[in-house]
ModelCIF file with pLDDT and N, C-alpha, C, O atoms, coordinates in Angstrom:
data_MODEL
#
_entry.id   MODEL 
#
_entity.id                         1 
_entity.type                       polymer 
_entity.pdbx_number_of_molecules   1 
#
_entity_poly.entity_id                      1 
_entity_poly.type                           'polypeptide(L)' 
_entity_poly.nstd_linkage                   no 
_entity_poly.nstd_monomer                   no 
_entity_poly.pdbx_seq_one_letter_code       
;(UNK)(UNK)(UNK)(UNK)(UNK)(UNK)(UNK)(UNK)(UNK)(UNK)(UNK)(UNK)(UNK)(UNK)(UNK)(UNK)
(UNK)(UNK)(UNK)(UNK)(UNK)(UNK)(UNK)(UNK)(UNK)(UNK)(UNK)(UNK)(UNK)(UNK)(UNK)(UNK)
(UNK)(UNK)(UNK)(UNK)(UNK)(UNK)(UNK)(UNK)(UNK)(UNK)(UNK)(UNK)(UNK)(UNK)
;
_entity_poly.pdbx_seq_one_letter_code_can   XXXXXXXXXXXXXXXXXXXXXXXXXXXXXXXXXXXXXXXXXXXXXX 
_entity_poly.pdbx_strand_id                 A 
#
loop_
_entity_poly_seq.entity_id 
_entity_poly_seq.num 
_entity_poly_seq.mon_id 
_entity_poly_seq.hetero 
1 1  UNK n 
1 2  UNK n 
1 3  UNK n 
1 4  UNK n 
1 5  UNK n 
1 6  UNK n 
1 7  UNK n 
1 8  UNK n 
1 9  UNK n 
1 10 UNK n 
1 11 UNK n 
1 12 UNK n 
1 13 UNK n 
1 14 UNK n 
1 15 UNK n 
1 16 UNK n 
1 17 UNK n 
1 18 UNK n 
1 19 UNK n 
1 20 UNK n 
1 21 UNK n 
1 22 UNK n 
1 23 UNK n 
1 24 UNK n 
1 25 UNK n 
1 26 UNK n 
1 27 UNK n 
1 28 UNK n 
1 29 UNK n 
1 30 UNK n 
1 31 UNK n 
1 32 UNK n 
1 33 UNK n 
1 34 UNK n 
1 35 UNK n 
1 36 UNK n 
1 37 UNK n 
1 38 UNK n 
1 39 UNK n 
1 40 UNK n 
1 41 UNK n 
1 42 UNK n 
1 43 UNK n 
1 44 UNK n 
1 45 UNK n 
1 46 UNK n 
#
_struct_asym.id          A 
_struct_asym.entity_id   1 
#
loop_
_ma_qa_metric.id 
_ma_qa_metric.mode 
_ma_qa_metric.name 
_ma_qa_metric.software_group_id 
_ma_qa_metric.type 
1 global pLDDT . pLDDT 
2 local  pLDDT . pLDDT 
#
_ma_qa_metric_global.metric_id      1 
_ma_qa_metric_global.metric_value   94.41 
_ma_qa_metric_global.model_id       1 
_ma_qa_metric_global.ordinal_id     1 
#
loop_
_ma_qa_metric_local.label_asym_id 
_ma_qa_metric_local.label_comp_id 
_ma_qa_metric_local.label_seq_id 
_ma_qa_metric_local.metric_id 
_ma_qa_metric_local.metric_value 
_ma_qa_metric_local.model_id 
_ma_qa_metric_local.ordinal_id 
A UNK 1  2 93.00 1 1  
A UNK 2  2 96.00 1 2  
A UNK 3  2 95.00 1 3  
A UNK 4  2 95.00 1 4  
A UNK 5  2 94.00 1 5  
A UNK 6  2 96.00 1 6  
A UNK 7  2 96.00 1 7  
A UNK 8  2 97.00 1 8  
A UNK 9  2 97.00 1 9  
A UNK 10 2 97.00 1 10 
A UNK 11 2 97.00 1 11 
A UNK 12 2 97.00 1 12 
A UNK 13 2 95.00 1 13 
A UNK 14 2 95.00 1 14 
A UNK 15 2 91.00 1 15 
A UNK 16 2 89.00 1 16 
A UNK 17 2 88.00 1 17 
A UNK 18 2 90.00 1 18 
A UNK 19 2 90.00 1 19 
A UNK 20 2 90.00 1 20 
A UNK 21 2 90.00 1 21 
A UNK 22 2 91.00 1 22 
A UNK 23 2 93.00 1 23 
A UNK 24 2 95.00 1 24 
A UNK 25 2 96.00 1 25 
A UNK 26 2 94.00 1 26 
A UNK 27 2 90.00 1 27 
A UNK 28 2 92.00 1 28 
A UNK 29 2 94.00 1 29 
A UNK 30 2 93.00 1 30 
A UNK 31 2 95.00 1 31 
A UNK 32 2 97.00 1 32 
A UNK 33 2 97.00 1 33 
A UNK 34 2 96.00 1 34 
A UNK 35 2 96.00 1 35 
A UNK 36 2 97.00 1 36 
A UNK 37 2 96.00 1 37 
A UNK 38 2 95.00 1 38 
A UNK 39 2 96.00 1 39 
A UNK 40 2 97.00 1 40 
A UNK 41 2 94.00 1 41 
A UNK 42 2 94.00 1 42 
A UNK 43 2 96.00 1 43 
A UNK 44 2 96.00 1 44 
A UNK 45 2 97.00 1 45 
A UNK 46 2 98.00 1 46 
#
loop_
_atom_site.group_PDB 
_atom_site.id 
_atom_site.type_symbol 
_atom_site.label_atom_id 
_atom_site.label_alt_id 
_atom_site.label_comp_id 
_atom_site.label_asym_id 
_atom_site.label_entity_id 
_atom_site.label_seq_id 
_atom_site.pdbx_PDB_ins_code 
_atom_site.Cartn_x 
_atom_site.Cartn_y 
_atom_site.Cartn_z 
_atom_site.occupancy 
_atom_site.B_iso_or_equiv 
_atom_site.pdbx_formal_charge 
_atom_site.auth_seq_id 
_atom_site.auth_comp_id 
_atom_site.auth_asym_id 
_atom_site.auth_atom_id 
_atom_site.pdbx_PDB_model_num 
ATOM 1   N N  . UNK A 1 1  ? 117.388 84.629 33.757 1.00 93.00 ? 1  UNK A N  1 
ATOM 2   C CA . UNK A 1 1  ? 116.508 84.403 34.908 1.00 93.00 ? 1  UNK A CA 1 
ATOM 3   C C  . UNK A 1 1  ? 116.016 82.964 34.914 1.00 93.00 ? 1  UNK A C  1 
ATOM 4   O O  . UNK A 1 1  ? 115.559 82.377 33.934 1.00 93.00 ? 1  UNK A O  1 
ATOM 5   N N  . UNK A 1 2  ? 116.149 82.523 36.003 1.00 96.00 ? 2  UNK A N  1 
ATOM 6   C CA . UNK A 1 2  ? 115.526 81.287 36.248 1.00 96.00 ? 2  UNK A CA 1 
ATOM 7   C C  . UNK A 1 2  ? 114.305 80.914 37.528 1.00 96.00 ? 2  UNK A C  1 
ATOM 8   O O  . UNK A 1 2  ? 114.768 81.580 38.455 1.00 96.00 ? 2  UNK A O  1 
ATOM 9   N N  . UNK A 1 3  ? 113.377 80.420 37.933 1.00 95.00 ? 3  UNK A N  1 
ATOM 10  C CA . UNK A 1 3  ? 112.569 79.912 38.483 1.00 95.00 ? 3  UNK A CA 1 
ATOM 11  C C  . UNK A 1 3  ? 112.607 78.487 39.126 1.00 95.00 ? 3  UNK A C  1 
ATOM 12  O O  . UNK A 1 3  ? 112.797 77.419 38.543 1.00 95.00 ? 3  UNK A O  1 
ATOM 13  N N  . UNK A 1 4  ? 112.348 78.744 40.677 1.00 95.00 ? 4  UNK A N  1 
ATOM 14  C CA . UNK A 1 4  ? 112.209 77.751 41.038 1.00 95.00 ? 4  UNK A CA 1 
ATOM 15  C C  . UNK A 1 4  ? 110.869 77.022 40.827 1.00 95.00 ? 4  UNK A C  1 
ATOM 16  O O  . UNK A 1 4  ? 110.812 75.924 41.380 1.00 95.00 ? 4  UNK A O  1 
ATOM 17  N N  . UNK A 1 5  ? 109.867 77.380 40.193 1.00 94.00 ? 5  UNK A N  1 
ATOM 18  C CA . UNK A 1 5  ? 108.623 77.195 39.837 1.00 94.00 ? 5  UNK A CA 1 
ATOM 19  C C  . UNK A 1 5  ? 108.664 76.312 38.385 1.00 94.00 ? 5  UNK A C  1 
ATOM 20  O O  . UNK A 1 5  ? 108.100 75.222 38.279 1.00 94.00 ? 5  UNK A O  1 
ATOM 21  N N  . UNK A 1 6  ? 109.412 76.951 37.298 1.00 96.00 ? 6  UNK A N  1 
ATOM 22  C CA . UNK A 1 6  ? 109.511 76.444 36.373 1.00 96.00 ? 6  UNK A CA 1 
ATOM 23  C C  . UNK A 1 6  ? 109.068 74.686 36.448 1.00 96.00 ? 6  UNK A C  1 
ATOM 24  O O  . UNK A 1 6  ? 109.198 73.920 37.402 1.00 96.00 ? 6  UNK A O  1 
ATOM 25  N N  . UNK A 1 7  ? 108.585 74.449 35.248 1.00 96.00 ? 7  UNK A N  1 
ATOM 26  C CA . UNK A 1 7  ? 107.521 72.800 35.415 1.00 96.00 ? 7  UNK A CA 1 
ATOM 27  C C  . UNK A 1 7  ? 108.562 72.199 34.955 1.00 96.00 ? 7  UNK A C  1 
ATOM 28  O O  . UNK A 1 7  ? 108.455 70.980 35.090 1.00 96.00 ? 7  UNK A O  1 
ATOM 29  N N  . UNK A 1 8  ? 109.617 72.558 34.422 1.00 97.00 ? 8  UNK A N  1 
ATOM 30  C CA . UNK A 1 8  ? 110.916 71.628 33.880 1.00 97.00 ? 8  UNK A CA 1 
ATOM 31  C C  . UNK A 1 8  ? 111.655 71.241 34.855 1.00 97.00 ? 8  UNK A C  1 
ATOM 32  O O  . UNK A 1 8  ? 112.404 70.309 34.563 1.00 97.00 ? 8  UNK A O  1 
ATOM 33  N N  . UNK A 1 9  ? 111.724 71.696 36.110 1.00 97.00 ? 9  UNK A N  1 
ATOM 34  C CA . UNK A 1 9  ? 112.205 70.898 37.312 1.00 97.00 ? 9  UNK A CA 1 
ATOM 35  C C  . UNK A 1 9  ? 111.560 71.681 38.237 1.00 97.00 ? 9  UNK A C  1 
ATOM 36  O O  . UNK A 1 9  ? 112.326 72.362 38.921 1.00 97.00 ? 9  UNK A O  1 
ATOM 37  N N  . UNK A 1 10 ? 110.535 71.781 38.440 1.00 97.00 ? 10 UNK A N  1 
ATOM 38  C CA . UNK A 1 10 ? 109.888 72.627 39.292 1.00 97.00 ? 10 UNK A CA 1 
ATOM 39  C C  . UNK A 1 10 ? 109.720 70.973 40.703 1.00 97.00 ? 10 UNK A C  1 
ATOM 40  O O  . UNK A 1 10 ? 109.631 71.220 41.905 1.00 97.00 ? 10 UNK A O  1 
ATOM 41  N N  . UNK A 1 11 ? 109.715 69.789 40.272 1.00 97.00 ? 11 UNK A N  1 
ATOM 42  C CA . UNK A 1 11 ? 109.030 68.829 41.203 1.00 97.00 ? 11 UNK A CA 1 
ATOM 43  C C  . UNK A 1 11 ? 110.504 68.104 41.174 1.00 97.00 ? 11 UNK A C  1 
ATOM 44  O O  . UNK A 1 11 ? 110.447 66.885 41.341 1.00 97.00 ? 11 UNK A O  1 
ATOM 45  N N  . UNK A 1 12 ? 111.588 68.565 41.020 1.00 97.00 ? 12 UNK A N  1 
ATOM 46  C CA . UNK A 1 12 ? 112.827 67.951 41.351 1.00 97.00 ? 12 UNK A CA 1 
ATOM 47  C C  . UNK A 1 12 ? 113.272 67.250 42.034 1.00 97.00 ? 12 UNK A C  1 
ATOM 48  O O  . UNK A 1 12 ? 112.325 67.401 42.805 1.00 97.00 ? 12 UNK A O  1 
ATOM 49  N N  . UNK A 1 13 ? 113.932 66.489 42.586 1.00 95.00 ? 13 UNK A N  1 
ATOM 50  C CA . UNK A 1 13 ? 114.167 67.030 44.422 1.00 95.00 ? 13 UNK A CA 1 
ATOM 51  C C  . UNK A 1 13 ? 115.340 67.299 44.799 1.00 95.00 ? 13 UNK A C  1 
ATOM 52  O O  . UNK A 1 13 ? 116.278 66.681 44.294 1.00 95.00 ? 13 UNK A O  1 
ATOM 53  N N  . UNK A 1 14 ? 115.564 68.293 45.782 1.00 95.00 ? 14 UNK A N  1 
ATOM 54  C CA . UNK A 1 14 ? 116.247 68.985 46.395 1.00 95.00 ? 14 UNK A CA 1 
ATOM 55  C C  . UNK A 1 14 ? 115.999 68.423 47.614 1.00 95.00 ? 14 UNK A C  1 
ATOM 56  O O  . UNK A 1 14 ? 115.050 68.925 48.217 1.00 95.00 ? 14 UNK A O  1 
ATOM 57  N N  . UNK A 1 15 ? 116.632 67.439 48.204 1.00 91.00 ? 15 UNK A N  1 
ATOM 58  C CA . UNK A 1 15 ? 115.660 66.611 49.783 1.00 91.00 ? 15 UNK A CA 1 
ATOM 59  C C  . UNK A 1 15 ? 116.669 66.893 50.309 1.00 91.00 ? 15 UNK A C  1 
ATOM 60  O O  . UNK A 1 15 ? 117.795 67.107 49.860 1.00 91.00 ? 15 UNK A O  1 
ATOM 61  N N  . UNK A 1 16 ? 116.102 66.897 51.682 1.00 89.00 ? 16 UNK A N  1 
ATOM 62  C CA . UNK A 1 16 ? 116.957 66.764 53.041 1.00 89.00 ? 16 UNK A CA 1 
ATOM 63  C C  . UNK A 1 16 ? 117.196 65.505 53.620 1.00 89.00 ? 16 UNK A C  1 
ATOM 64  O O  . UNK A 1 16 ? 116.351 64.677 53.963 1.00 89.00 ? 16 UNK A O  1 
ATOM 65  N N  . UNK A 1 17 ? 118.178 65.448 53.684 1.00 88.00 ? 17 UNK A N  1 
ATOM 66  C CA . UNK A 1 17 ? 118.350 63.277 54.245 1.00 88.00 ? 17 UNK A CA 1 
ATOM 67  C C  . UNK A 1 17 ? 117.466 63.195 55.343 1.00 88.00 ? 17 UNK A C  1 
ATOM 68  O O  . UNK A 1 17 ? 117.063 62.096 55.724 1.00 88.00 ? 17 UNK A O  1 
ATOM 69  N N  . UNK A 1 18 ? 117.209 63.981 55.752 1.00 90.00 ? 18 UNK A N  1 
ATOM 70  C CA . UNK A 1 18 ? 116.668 63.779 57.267 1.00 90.00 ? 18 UNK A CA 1 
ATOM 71  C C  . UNK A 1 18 ? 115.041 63.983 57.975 1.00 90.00 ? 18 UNK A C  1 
ATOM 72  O O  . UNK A 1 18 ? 114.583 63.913 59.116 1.00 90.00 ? 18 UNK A O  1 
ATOM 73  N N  . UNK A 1 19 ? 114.419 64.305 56.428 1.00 90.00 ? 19 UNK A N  1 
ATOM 74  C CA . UNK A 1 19 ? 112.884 64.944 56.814 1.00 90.00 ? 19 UNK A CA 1 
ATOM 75  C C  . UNK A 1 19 ? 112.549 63.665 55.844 1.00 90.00 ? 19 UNK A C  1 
ATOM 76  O O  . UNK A 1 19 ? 113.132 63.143 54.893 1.00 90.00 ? 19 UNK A O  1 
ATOM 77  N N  . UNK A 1 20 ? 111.112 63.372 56.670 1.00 90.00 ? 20 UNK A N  1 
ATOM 78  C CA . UNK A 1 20 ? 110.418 62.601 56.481 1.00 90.00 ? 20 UNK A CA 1 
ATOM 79  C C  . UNK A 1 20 ? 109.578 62.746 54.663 1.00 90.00 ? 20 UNK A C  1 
ATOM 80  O O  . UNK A 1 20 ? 109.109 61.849 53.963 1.00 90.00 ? 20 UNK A O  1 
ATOM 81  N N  . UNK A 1 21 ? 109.686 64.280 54.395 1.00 90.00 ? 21 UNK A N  1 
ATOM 82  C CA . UNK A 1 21 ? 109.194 64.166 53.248 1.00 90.00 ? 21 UNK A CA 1 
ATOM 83  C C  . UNK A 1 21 ? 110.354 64.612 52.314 1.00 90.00 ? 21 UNK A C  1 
ATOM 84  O O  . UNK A 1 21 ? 111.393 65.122 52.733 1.00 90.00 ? 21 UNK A O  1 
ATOM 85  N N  . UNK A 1 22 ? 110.021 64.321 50.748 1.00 91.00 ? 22 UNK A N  1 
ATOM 86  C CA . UNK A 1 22 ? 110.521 64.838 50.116 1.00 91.00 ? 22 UNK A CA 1 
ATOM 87  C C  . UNK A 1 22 ? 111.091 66.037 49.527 1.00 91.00 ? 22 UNK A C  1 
ATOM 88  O O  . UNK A 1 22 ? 110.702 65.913 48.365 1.00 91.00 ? 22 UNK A O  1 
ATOM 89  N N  . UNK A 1 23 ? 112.042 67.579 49.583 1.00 93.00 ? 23 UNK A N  1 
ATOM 90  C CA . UNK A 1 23 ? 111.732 68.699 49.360 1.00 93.00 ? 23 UNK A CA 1 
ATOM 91  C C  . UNK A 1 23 ? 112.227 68.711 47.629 1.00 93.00 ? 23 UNK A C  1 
ATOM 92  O O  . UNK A 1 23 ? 113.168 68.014 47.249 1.00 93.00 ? 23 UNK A O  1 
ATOM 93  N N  . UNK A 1 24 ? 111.651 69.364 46.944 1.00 95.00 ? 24 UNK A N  1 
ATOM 94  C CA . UNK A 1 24 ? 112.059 69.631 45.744 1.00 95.00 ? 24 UNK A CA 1 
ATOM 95  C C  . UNK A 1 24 ? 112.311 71.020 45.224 1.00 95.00 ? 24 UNK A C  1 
ATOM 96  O O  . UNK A 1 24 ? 112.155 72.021 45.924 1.00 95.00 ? 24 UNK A O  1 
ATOM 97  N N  . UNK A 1 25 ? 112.720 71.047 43.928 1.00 96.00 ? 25 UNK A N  1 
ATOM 98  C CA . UNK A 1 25 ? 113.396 73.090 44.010 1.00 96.00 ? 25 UNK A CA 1 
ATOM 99  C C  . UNK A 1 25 ? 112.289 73.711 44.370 1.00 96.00 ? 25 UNK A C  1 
ATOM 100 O O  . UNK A 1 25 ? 112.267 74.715 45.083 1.00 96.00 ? 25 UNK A O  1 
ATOM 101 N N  . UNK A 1 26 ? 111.478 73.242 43.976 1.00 94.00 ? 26 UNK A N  1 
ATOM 102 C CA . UNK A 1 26 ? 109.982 74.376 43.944 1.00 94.00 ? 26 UNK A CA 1 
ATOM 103 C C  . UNK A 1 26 ? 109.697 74.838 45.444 1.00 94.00 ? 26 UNK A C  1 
ATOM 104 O O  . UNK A 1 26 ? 109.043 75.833 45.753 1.00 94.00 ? 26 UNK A O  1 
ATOM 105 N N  . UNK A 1 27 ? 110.195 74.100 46.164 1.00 90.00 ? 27 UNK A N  1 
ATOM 106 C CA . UNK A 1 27 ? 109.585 74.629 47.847 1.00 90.00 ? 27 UNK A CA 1 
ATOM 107 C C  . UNK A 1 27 ? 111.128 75.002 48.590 1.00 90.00 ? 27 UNK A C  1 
ATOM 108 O O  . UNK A 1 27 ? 111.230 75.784 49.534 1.00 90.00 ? 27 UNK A O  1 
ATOM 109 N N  . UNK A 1 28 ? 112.283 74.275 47.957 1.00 92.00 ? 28 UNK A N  1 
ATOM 110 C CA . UNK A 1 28 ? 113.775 74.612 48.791 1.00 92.00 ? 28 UNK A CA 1 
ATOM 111 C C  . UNK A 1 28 ? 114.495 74.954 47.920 1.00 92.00 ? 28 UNK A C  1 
ATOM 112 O O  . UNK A 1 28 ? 115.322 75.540 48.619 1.00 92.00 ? 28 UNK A O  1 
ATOM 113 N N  . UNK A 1 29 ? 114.882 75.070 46.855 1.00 94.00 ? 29 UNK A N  1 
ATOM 114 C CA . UNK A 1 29 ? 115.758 75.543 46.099 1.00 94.00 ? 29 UNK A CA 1 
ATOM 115 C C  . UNK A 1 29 ? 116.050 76.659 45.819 1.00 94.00 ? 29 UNK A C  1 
ATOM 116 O O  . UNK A 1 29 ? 116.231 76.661 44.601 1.00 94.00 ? 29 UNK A O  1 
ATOM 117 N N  . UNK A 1 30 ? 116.266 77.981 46.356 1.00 93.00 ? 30 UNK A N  1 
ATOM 118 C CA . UNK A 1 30 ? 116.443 78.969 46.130 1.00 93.00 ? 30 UNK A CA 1 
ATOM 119 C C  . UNK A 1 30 ? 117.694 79.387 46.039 1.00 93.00 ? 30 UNK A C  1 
ATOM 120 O O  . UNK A 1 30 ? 118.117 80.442 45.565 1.00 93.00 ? 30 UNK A O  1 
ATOM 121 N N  . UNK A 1 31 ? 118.434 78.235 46.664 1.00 95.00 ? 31 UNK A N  1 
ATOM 122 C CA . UNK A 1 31 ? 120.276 78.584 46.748 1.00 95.00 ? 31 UNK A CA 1 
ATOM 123 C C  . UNK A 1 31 ? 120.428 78.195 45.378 1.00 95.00 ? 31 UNK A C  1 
ATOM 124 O O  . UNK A 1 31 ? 120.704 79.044 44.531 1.00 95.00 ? 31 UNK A O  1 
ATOM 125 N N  . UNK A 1 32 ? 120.297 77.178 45.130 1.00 97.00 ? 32 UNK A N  1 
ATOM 126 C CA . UNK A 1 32 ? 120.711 76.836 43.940 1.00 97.00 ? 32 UNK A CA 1 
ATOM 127 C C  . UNK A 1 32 ? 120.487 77.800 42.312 1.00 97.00 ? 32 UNK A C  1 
ATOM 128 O O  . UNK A 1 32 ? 121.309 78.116 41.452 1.00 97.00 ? 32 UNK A O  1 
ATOM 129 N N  . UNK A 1 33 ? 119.244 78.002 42.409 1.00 97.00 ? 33 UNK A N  1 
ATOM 130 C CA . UNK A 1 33 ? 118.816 78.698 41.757 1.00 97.00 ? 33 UNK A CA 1 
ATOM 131 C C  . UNK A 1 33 ? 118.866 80.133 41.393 1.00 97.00 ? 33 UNK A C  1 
ATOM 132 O O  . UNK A 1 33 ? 118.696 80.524 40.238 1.00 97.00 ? 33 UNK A O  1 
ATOM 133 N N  . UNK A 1 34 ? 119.092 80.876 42.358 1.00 96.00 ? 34 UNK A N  1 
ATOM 134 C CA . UNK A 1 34 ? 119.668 81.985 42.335 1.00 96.00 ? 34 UNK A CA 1 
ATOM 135 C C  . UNK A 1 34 ? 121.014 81.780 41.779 1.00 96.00 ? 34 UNK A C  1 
ATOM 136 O O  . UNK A 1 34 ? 121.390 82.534 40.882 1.00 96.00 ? 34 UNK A O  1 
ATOM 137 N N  . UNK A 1 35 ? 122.044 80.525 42.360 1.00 96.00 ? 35 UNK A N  1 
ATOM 138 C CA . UNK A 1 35 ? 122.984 80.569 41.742 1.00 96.00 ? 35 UNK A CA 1 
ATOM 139 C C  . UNK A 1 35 ? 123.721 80.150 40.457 1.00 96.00 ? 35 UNK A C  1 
ATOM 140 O O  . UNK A 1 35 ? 124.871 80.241 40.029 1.00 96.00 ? 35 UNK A O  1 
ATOM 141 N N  . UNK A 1 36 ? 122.362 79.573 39.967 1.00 97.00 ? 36 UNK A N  1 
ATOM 142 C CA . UNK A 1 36 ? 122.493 79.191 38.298 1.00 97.00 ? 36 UNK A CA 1 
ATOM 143 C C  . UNK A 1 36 ? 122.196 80.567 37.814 1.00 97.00 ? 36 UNK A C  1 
ATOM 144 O O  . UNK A 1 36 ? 123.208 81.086 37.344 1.00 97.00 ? 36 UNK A O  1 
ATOM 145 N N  . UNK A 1 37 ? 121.138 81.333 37.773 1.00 96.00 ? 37 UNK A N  1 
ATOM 146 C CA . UNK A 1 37 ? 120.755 83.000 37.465 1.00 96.00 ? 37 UNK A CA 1 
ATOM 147 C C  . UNK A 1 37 ? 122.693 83.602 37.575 1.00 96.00 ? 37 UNK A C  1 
ATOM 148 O O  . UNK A 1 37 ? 123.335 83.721 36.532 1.00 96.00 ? 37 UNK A O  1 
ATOM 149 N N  . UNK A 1 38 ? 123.161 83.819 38.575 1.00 95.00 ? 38 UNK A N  1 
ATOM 150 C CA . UNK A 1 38 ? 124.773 84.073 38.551 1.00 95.00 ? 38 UNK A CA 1 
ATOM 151 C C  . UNK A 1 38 ? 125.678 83.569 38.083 1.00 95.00 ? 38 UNK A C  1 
ATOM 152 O O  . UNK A 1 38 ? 126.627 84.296 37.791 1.00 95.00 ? 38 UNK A O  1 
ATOM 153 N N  . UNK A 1 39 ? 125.759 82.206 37.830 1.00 96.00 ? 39 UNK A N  1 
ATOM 154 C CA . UNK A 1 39 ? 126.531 81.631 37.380 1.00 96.00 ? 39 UNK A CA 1 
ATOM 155 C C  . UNK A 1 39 ? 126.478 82.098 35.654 1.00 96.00 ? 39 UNK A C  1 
ATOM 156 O O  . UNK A 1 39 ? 127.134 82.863 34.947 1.00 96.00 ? 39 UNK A O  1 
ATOM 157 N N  . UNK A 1 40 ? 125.079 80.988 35.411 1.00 97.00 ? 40 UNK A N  1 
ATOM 158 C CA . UNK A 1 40 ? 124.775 81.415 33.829 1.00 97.00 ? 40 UNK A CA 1 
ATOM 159 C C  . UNK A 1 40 ? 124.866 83.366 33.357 1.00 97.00 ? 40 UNK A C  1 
ATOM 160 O O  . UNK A 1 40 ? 125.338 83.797 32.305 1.00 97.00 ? 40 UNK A O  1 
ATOM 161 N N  . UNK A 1 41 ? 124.348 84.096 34.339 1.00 94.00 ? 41 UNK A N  1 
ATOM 162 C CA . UNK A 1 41 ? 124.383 85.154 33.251 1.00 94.00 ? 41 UNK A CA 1 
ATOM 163 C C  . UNK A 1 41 ? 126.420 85.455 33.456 1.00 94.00 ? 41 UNK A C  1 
ATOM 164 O O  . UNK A 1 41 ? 126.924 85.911 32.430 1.00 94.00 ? 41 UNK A O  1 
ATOM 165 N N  . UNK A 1 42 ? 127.260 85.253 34.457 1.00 94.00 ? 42 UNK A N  1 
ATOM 166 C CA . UNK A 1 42 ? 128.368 86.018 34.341 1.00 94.00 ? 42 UNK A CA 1 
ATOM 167 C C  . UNK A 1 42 ? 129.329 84.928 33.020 1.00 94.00 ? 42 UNK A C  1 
ATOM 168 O O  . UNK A 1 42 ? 130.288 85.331 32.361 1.00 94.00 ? 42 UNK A O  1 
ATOM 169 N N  . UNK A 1 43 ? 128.692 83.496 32.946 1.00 96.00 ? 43 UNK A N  1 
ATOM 170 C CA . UNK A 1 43 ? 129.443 82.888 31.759 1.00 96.00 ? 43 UNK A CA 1 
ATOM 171 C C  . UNK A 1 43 ? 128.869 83.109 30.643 1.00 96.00 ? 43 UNK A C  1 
ATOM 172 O O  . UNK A 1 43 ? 129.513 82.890 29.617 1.00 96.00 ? 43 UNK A O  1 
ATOM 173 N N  . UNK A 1 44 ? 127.460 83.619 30.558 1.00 96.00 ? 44 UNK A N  1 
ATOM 174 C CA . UNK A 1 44 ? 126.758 83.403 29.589 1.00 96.00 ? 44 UNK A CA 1 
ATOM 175 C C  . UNK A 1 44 ? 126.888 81.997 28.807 1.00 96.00 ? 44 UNK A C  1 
ATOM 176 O O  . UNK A 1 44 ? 127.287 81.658 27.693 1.00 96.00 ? 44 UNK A O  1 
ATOM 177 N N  . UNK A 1 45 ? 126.259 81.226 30.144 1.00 97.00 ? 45 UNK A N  1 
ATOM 178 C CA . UNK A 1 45 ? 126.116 79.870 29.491 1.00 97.00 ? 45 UNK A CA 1 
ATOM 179 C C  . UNK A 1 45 ? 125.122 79.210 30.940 1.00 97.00 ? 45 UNK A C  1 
ATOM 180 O O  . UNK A 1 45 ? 125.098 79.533 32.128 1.00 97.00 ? 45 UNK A O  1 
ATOM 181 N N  . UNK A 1 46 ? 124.428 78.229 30.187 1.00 98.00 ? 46 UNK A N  1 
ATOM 182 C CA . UNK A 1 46 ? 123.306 77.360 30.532 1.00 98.00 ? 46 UNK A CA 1 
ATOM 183 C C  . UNK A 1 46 ? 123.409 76.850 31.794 1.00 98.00 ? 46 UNK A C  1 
ATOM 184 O O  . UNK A 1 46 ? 122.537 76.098 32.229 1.00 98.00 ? 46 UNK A O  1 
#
């Protein structure tokens, strides 16, 4: 299991070229993240 909250990249960024602010995992990353959770548990690796 992983977290987009987590403080180890919780303030990342995950930006959109095109918005004025910055987005990082903690507020947009849920694709990603979910797909490290899938990735890592079906290799059982990091």
């Amino acid at each position: 299991y992983y977290s987009m909250k987590d403080p180890l990249w919780a303030d990342y960024p995950y930006d959109a070229a095109n918005t004025p602010e910055i987005e990082v995992i903690s507020n947009s990353g849920c694709g990603p993240t979910s797909m490290a959770m899938a990735v890592s548990t079906a290799l059982n690796r990091a």
